[in-house]
N, C-alpha and C. Protein backbone atom coordinates (compact mmCIF):
# COMPACT_ATOMS: atom_id res chain seq x y z
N UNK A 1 11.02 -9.95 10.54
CA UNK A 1 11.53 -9.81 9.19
C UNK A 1 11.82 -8.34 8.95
N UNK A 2 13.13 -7.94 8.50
CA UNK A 2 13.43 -6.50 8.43
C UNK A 2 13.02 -5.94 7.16
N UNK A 3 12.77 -4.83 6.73
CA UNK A 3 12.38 -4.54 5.37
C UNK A 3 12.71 -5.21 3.92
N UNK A 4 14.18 -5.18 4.28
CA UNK A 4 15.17 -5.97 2.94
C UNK A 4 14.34 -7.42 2.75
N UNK A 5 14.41 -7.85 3.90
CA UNK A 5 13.72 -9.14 3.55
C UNK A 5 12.30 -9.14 3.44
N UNK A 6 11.33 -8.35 4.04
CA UNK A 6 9.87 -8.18 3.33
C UNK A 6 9.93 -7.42 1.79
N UNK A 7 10.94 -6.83 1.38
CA UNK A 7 10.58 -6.48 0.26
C UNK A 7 11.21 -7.88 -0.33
N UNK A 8 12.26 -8.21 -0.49
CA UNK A 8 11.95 -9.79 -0.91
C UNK A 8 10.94 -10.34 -1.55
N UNK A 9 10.10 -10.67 -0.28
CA UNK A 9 8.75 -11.34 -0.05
C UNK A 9 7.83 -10.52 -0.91
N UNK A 10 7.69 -9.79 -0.69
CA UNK A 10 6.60 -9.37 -1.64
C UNK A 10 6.90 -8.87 -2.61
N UNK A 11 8.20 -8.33 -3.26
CA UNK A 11 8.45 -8.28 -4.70
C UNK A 11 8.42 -9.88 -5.48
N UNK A 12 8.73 -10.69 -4.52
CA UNK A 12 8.83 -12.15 -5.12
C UNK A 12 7.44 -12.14 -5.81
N UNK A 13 6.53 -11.95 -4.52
CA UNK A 13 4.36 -12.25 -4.94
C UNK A 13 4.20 -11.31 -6.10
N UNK A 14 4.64 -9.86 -5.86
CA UNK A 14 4.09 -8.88 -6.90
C UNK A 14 4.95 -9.08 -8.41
N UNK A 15 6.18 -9.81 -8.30
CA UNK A 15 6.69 -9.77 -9.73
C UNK A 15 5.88 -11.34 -10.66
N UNK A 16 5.26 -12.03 -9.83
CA UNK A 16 4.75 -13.35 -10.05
C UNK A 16 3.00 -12.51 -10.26
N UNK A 17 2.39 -11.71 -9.42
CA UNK A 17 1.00 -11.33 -9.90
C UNK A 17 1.21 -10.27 -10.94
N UNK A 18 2.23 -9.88 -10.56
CA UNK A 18 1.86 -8.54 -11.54
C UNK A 18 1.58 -8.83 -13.03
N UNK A 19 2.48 -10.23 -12.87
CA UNK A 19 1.89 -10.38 -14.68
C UNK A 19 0.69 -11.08 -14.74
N UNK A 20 0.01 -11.66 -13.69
CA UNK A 20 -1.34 -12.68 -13.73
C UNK A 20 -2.50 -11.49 -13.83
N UNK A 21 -2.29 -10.22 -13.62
CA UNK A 21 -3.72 -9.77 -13.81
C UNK A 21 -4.44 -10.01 -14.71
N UNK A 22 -6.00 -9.37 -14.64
CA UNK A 22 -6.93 -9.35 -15.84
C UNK A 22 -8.02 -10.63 -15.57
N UNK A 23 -8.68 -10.86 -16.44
CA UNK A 23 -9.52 -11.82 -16.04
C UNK A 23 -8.99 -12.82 -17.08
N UNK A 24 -10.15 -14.43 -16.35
CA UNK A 24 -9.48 -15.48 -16.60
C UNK A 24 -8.29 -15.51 -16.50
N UNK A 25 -7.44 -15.10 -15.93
CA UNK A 25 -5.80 -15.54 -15.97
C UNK A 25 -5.06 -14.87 -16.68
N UNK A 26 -5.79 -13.82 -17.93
CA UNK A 26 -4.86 -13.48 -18.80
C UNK A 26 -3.87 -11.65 -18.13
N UNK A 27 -3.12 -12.07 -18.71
CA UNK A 27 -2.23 -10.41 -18.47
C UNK A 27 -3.34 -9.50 -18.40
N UNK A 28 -2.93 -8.82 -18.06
CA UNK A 28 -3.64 -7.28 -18.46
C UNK A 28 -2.73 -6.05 -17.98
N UNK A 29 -2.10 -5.77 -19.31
CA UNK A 29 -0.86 -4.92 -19.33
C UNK A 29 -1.02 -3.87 -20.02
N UNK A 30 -0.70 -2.58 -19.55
CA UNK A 30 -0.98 -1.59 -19.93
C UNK A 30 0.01 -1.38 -20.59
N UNK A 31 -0.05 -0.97 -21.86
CA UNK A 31 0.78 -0.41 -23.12
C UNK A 31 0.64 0.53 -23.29
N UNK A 32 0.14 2.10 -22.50
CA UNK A 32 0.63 3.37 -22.13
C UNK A 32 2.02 3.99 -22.47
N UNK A 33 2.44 2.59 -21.16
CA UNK A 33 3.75 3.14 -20.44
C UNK A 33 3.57 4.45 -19.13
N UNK A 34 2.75 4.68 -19.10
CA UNK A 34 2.30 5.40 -17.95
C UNK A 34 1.90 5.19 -17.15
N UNK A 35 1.91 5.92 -15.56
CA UNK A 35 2.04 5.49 -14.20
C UNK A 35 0.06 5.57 -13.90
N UNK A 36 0.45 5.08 -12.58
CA UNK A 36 -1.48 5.65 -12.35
C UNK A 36 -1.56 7.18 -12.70
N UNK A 37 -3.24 7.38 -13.27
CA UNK A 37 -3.23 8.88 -13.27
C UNK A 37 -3.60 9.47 -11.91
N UNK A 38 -3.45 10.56 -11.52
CA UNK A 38 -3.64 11.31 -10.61
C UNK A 38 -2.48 11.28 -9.31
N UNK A 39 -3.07 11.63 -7.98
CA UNK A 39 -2.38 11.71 -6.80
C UNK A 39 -0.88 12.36 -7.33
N UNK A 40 0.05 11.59 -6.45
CA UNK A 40 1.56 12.49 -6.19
C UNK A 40 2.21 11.55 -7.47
N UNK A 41 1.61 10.60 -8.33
CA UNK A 41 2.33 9.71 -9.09
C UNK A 41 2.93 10.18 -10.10
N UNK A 42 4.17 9.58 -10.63
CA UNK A 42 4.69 10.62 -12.14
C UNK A 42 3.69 10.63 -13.23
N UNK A 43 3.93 11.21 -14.65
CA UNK A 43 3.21 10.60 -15.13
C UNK A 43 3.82 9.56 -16.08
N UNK A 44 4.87 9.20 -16.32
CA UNK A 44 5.96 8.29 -16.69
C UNK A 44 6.50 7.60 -15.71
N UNK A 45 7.04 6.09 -15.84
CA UNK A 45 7.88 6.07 -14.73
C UNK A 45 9.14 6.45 -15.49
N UNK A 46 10.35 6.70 -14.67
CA UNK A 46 11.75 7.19 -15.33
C UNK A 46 12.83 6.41 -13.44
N UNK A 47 14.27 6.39 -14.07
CA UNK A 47 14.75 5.72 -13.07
C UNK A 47 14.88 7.69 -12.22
N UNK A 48 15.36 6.61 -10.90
CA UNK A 48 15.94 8.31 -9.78
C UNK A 48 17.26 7.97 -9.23
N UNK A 49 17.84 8.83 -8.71
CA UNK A 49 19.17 9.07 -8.62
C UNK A 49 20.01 8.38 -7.24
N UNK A 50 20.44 8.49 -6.72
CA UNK A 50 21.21 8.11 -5.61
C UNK A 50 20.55 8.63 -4.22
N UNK A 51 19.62 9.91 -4.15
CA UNK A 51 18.74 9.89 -2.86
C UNK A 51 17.41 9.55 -3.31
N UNK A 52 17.21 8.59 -3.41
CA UNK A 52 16.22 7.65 -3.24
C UNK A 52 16.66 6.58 -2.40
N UNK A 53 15.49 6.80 -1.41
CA UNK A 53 15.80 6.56 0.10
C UNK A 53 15.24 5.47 0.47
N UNK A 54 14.46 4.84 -0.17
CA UNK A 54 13.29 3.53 -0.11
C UNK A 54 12.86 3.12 -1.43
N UNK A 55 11.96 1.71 -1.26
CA UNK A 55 11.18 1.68 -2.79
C UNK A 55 12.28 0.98 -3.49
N UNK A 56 13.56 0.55 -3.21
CA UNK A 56 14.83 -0.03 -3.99
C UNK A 56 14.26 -0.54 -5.06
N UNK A 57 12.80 -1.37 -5.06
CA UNK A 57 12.97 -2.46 -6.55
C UNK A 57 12.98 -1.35 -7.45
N UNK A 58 12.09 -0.10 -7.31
CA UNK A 58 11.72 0.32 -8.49
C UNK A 58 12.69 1.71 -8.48
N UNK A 59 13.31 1.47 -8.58
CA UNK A 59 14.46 3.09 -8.42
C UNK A 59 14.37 3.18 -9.85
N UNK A 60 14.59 2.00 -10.37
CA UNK A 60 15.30 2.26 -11.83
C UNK A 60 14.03 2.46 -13.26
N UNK A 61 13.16 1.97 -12.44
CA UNK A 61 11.82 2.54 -13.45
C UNK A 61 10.74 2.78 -12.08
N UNK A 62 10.88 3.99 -11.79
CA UNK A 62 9.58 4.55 -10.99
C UNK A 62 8.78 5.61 -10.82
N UNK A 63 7.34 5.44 -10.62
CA UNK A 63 6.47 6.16 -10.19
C UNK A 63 6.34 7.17 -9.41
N UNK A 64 7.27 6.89 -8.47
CA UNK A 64 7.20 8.02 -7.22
C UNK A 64 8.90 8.95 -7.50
N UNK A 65 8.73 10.18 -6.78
CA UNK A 65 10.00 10.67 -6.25
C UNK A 65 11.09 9.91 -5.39
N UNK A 66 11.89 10.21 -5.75
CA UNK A 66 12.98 10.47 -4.63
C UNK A 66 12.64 11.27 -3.38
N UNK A 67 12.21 12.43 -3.56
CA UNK A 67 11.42 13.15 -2.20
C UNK A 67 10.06 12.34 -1.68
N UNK A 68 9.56 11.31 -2.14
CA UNK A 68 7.97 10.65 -1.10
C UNK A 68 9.09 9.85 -1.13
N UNK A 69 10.21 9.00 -1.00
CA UNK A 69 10.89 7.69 -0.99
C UNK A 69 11.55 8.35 0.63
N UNK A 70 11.82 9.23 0.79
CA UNK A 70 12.78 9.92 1.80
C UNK A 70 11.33 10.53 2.90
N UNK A 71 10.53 10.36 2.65
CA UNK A 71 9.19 10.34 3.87
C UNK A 71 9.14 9.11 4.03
N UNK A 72 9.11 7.98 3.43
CA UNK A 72 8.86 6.01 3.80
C UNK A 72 10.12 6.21 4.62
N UNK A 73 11.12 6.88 4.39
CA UNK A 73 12.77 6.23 4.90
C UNK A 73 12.86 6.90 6.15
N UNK A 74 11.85 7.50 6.62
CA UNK A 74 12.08 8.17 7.95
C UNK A 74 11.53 6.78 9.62
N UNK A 75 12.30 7.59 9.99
CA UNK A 75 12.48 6.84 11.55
C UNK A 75 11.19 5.90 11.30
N UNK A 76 10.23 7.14 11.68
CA UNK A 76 9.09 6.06 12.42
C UNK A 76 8.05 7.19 11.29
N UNK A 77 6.99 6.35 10.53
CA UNK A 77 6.22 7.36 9.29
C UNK A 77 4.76 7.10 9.94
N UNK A 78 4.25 8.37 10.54
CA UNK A 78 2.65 7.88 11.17
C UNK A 78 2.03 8.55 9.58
N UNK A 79 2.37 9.18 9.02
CA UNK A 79 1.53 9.62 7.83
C UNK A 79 1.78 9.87 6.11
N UNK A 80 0.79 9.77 5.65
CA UNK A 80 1.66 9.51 3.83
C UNK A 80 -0.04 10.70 3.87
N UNK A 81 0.77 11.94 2.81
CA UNK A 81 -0.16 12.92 2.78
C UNK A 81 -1.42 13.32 3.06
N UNK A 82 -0.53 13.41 4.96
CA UNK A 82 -1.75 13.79 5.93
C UNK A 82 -2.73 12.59 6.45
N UNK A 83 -2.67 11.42 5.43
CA UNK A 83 -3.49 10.21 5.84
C UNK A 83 -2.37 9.63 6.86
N UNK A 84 -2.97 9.29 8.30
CA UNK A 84 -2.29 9.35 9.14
C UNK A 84 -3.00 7.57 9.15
N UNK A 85 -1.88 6.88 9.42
CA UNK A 85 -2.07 4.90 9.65
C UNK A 85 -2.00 4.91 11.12
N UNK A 86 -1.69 5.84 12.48
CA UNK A 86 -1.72 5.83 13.40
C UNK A 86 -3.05 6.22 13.98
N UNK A 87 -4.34 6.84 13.74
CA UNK A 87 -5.50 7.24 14.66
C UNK A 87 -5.82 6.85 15.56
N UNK A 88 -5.42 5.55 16.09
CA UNK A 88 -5.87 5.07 17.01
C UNK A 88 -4.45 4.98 18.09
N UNK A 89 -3.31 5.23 17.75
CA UNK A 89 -2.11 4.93 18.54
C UNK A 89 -1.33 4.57 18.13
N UNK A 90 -0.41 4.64 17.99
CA UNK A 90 1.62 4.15 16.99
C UNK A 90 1.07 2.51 16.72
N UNK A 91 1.90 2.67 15.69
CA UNK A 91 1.95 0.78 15.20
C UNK A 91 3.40 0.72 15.53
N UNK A 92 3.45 -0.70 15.27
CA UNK A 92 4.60 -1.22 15.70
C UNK A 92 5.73 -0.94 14.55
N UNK A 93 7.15 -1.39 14.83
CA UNK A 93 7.90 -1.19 13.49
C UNK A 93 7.90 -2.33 12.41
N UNK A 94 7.34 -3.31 13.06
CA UNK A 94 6.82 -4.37 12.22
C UNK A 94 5.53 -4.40 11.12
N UNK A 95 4.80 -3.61 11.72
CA UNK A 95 3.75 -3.46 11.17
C UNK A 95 4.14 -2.07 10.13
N UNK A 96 4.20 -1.15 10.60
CA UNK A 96 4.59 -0.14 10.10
C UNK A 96 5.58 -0.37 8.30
N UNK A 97 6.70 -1.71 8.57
CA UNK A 97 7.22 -2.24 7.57
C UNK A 97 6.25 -2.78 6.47
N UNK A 98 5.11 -3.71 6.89
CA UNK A 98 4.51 -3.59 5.71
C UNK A 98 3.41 -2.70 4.90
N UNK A 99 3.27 -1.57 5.98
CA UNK A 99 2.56 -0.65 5.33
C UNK A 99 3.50 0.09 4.06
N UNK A 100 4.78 0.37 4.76
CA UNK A 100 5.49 1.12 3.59
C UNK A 100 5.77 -0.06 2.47
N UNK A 101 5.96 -1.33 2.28
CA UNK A 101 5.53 -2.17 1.29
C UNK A 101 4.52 -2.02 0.54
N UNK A 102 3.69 -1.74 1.17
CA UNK A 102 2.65 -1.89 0.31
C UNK A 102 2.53 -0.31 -0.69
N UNK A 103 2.90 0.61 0.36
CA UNK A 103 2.96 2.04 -0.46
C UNK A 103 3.58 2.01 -1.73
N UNK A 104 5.32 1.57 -1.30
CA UNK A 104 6.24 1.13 -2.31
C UNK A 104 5.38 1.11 -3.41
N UNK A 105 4.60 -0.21 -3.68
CA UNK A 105 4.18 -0.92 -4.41
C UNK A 105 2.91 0.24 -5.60
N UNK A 106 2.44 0.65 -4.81
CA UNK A 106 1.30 1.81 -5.26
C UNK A 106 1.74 3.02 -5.35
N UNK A 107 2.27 3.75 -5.07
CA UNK A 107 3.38 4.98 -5.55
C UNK A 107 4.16 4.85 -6.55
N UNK A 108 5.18 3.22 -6.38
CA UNK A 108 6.22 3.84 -7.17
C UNK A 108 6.24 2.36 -8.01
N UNK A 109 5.67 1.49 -7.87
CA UNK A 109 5.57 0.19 -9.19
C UNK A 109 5.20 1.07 -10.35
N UNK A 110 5.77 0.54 -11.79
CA UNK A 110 5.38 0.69 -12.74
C UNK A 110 4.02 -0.29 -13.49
N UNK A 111 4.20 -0.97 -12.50
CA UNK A 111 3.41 -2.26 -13.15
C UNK A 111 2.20 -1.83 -12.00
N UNK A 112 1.80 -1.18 -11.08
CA UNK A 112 0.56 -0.87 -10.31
C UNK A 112 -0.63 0.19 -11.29
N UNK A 113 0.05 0.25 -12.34
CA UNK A 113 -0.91 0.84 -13.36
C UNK A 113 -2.05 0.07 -14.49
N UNK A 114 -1.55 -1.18 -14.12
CA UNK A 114 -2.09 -2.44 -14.73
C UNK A 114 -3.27 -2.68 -13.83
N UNK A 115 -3.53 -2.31 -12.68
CA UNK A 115 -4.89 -2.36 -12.10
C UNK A 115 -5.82 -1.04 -11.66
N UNK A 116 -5.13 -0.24 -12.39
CA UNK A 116 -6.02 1.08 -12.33
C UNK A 116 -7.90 1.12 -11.87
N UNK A 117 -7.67 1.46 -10.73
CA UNK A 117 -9.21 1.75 -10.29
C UNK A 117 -9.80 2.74 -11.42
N UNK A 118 -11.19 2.49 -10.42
CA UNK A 118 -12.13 3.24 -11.32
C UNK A 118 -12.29 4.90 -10.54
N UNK A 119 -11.97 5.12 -9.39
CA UNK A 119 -11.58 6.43 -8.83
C UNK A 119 -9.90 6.60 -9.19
N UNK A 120 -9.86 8.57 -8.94
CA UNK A 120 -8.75 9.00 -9.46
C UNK A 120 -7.37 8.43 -8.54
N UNK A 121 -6.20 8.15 -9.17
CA UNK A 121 -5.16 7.46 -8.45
C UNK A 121 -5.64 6.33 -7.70
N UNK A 122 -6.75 5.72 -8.19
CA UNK A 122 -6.41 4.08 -6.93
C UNK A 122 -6.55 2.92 -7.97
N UNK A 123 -6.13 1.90 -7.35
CA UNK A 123 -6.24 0.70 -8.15
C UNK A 123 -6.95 -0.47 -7.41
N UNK A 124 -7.25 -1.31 -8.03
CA UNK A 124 -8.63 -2.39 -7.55
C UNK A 124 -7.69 -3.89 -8.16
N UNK A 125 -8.60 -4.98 -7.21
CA UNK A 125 -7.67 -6.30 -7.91
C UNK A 125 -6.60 -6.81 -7.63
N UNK A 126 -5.66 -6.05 -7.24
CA UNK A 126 -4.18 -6.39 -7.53
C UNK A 126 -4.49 -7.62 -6.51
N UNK A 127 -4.30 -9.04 -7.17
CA UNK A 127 -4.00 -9.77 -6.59
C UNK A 127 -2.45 -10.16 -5.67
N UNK A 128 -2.58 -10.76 -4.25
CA UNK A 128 -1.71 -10.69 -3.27
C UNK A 128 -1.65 -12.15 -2.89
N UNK A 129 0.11 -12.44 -2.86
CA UNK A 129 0.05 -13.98 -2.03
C UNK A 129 -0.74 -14.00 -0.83
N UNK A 130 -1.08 -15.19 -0.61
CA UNK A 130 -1.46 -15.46 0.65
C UNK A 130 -0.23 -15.56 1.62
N UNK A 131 0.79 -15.58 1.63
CA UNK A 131 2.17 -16.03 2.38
C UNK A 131 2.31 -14.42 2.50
N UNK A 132 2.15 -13.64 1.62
CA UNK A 132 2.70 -11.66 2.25
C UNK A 132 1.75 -11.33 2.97
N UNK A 133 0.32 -11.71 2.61
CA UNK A 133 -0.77 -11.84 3.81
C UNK A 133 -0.89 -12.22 4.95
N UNK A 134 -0.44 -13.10 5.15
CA UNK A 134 -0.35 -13.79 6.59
C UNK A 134 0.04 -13.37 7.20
N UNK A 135 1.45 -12.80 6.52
CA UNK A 135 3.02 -12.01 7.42
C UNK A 135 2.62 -10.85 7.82
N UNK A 136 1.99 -10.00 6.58
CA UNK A 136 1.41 -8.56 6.68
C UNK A 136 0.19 -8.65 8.17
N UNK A 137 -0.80 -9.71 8.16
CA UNK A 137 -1.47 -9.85 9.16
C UNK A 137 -0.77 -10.38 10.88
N UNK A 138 0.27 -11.14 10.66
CA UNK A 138 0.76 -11.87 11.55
C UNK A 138 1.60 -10.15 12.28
N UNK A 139 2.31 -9.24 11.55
CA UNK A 139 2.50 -8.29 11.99
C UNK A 139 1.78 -6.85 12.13
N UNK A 140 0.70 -7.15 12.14
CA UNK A 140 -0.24 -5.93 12.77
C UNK A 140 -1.51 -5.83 13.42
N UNK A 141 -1.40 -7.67 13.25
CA UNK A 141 -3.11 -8.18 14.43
C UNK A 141 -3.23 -7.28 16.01
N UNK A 142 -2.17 -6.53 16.05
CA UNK A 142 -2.45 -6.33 17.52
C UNK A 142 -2.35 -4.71 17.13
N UNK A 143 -1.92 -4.18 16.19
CA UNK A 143 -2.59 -2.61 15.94
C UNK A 143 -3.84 -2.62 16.34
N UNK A 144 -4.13 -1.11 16.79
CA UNK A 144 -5.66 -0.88 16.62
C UNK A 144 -5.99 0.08 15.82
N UNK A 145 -7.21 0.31 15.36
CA UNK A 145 -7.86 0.97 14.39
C UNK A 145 -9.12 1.19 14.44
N UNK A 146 -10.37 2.59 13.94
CA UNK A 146 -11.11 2.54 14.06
C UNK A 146 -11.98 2.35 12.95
N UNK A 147 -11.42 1.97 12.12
CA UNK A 147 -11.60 1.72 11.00
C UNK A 147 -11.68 0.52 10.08
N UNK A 148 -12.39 0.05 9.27
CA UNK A 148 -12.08 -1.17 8.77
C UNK A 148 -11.94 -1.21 7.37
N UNK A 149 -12.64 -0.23 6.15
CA UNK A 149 -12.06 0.04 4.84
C UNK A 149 -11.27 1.38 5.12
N UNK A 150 -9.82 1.38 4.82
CA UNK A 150 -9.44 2.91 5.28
C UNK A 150 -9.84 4.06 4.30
N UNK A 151 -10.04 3.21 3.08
CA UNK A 151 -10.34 4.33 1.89
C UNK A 151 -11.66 4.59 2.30
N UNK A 152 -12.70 4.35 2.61
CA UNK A 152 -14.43 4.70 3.44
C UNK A 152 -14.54 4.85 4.70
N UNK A 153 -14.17 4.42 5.59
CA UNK A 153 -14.60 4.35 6.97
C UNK A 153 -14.29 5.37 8.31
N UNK A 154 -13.14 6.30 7.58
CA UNK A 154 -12.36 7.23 7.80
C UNK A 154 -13.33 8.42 7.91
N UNK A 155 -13.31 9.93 8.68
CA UNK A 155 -13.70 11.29 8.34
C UNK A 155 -12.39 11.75 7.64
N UNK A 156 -12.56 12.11 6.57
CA UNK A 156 -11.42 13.04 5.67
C UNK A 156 -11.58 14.26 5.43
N UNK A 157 -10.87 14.74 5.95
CA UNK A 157 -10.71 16.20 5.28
C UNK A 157 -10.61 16.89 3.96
N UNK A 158 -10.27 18.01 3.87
CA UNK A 158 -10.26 18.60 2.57
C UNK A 158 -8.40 19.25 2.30
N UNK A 159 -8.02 18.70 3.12
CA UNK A 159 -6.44 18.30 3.43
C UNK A 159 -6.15 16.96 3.40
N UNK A 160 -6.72 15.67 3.28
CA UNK A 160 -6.54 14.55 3.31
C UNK A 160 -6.07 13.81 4.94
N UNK A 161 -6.53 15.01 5.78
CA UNK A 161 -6.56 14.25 7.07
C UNK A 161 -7.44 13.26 7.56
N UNK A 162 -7.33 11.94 7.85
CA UNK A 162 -7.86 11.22 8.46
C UNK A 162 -8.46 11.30 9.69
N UNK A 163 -9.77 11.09 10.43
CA UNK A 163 -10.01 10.90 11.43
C UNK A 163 -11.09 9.70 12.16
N UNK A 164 -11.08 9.22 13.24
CA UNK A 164 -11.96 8.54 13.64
C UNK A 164 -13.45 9.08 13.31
N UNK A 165 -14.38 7.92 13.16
CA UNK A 165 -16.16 8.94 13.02
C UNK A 165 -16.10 9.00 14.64
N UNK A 166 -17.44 9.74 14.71
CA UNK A 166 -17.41 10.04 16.16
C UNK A 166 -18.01 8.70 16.47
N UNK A 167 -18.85 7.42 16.09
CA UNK A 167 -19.17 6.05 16.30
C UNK A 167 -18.68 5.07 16.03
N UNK A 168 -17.49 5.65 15.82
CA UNK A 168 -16.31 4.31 15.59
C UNK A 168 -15.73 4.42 17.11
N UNK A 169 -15.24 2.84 17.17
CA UNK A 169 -14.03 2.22 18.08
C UNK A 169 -12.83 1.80 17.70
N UNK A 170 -11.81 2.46 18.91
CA UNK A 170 -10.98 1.47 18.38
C UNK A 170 -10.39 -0.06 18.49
N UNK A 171 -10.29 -0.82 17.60
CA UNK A 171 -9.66 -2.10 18.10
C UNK A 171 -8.46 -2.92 17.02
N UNK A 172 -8.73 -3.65 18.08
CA UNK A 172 -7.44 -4.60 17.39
C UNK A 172 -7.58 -4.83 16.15
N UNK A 173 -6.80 -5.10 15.16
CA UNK A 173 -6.96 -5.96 13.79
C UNK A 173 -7.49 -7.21 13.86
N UNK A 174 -6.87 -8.09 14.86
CA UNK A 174 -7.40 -9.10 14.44
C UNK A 174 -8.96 -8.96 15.04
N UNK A 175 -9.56 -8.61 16.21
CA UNK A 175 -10.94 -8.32 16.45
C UNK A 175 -12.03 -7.79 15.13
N UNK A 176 -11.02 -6.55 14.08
CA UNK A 176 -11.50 -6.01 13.21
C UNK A 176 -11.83 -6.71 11.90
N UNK A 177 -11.01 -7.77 11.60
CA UNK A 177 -10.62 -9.01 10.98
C UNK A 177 -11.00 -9.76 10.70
N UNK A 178 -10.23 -10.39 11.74
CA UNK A 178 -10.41 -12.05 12.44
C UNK A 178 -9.41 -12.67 11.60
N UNK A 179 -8.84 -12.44 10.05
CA UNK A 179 -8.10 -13.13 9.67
C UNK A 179 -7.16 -12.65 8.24
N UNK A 180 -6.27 -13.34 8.25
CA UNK A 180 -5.19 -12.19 6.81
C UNK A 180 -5.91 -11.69 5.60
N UNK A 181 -6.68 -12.54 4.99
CA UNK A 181 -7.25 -12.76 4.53
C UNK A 181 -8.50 -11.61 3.88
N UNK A 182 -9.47 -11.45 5.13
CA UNK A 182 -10.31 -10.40 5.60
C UNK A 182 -9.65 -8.94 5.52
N UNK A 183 -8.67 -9.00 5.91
CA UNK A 183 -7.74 -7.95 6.34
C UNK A 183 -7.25 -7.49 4.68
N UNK A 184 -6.56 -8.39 4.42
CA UNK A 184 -6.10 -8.12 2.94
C UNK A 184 -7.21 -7.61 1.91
N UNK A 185 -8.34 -7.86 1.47
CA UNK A 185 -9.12 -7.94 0.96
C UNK A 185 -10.45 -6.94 1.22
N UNK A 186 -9.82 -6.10 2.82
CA UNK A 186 -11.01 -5.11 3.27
C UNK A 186 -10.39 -3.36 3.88
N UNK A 187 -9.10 -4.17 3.97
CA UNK A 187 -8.18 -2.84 4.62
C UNK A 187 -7.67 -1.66 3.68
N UNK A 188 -7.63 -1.72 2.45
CA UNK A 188 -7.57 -0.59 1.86
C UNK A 188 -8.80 -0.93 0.27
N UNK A 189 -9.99 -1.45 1.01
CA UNK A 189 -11.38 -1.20 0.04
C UNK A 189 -11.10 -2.91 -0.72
N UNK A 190 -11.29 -2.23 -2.26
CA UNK A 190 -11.16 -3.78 -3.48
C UNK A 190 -9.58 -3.07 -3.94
N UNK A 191 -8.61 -2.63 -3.43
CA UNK A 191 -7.27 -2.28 -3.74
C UNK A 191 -6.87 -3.84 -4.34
N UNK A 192 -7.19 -4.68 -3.00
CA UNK A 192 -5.80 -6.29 -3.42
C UNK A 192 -7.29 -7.56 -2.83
N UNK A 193 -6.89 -8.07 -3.95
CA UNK A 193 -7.77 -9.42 -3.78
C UNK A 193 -6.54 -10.95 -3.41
């Protein structure tokens, strides 16, 4: 599945959850109008111009630059500020596709402010189809990683470099896993339920 068509797919799930957040079922919509606080995020979303290079759903109300849209749009992206998704060895371009999905989604959604974590710039909750899960898992079970929450499990720097601990291994996803599911729900902390 090439990008055009994973963003599809998961703008289809995220324009269908984005309004289910909150508990019991109800919305939970932020009436701000403002993006997550902190990190590289605006603090408005506003539309961007003609080099905006990735991120298409949200050009016209978004979170991120035009300049972080033109780092997703490069060849092959081992890193999003200094946090490097490669430590253990290149991912595939398949896999690699739904990582920048998912960035998309947390950079530059307007509506990723509706699940605002309780640390600075992250968000918790965001519920995820099981069908972008599967796909997202079906294309990166064979990455490896030494890691299994990337937001904890990581050595970070004071540059935001990532590294293996010195008692970590690396392995496969699905070994790390076992299933989309697991994966979805453990690979970047309580981000997506």
């Amino acid at each position: 599945m090439g990008r055009f068509g994973l963003a599809l797919l998961a703008v289809g799930c995220w324009t269908i959850l984005e309004l289910a957040s909150g508990t019991n079922g109800q919305p939970s919509v932020r009436t701000d109008g403002l993006c997550i606080d902190g990190g590289r995020h605006k603090i408005r979303p506003s539309p961007e111009g003609a080099d905006y290079a990735e991120c298409f759903n949200y050009q016209q109300k978004s979170c991120c630059t035009a300049n972080f849209t033109k780092v997703l749009a490069a060849a092959t992206v081992t890193s999003i500020d200094n946090f490097r998704w490669d430590a253990c060895g290149a991912i595939s371009p398949q896999c690699e596709d739904f990582m920048i999905h998912v960035e998309c989604f947390y950079r530059c959604s307007p509506n990723a402010a509706n699940w605002e974590g309780s640390f600075p710039a992250s968000i918790a909750g965001v519920p995820i189809c099981s069908s972008f899960c599967d796909d997202w898992y079906a294309a990166c079970r064979n990455e490896t990683s030494c890691a299994t929450n990337w937001l904890f499990d990581y050595n970070v720097s004071a540059s935001g470099e990532n590294s293996c601990r010195s008692n970590a291994t690396c392995r496969t996803w699905e070994s790390r896993y076992g299933n989309a599911e697991t994966m979805c729900n453990t690979l970047w902390g309580a981000s997506f339920q």
